[in-house]
Protein backbone atom coordinates (compact mmCIF):
# COMPACT_ATOMS: atom_id res chain seq x y z
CA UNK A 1 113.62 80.60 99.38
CA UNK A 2 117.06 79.32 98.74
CA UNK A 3 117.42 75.43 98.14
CA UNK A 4 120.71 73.77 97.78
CA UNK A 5 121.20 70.44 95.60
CA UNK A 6 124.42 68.60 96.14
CA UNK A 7 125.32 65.50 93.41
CA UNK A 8 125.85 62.70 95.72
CA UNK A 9 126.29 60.08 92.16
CA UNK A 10 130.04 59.31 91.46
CA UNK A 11 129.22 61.19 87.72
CA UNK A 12 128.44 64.73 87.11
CA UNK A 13 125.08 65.73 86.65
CA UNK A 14 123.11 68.33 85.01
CA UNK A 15 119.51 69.46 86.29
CA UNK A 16 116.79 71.05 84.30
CA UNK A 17 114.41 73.49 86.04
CA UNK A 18 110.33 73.08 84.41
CA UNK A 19 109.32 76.82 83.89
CA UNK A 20 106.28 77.04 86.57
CA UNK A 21 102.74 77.32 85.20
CA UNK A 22 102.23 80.18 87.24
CA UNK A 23 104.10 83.03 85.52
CA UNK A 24 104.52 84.81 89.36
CA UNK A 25 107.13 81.67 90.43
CA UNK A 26 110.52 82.71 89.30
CA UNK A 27 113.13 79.84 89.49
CA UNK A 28 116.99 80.90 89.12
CA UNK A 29 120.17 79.00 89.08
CA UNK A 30 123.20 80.91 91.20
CA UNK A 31 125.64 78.75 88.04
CA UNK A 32 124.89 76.67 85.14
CA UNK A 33 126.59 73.87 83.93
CA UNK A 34 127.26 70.23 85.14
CA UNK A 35 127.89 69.84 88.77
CA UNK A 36 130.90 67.39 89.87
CA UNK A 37 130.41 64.79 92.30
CA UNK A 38 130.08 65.98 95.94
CA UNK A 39 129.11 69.86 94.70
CA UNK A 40 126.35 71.92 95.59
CA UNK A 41 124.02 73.53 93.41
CA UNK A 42 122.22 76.59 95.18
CA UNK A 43 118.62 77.56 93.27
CA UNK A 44 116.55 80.71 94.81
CA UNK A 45 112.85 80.70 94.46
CA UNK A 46 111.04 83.87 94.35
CA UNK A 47 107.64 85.07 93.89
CA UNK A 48 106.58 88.26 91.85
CA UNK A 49 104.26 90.37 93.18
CA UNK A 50 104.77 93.63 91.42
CA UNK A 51 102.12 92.09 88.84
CA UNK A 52 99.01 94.00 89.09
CA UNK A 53 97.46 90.48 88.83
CA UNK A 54 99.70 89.37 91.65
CA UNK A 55 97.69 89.10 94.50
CA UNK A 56 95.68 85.91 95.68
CA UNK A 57 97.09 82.48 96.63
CA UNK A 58 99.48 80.85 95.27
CA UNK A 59 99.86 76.89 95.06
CA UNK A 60 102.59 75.57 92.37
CA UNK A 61 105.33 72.42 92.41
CA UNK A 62 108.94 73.59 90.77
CA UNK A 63 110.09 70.44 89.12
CA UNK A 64 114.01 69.47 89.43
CA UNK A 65 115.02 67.34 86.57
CA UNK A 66 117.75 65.19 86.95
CA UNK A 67 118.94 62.04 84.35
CA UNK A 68 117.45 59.56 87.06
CA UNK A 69 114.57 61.25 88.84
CA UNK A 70 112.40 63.93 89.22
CA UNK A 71 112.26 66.04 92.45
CA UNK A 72 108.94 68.28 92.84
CA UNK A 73 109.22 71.48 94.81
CA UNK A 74 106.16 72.57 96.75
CA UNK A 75 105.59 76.65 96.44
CA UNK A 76 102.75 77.76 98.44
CA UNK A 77 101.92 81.57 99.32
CA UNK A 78 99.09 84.29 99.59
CA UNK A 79 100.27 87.37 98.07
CA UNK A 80 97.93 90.07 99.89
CA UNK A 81 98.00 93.97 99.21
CA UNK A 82 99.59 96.67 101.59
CA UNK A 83 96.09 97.21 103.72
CA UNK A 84 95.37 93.71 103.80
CA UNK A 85 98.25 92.63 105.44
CA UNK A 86 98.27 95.18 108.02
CA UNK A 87 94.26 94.82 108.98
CA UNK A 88 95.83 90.66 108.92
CA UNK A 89 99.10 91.68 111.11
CA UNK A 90 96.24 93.58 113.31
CA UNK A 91 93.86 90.67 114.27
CA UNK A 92 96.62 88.56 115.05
């Protein structure tokens, strides 16, 4: 998932990104740096699942650190092998 943050504060702002607990959450920044007033921020949030230990479900927060706040992310997801998801895409 993609998720945009835009510095509404008359200041620019850094953000800090918590690494995840769960090593298969992957967190990336499209730029670095401060972000000027009014500016976006775009950060994509993707899930590993070439892990042999990847499959199962999935429930982590990505915290978003700012100077004033803290803004938790909800990541939720079953990761299911090849068969399982077709014999799932079947009873449906």
């Amino acid at each position: 998932m993609t998720v945009s943050i835009k510095n509404e504060d008359s200041l620019s702002q850094r953000i800090h990104i918590k690494p995840p607990a769960d090593k298969r959450v992957v967190v990336k920044q499209e730029s670095y740096g401060a972000i000027a007033p009014g500016m976006t921020r775009r950060l994509i949030v993707s899930i590993k699942t070439s892990a042999p230990d990847a499959l199962g479900k999935l429930k982590e927060e990505v915290h978003i650190v700012t100077k004033a706040d803290v803004f938790k992310l909800p990541v939720e997801a079953e990761v299911l092998s090849a068969e399982a998801f077709e014999q799932r895409k079947q009873e449906e």
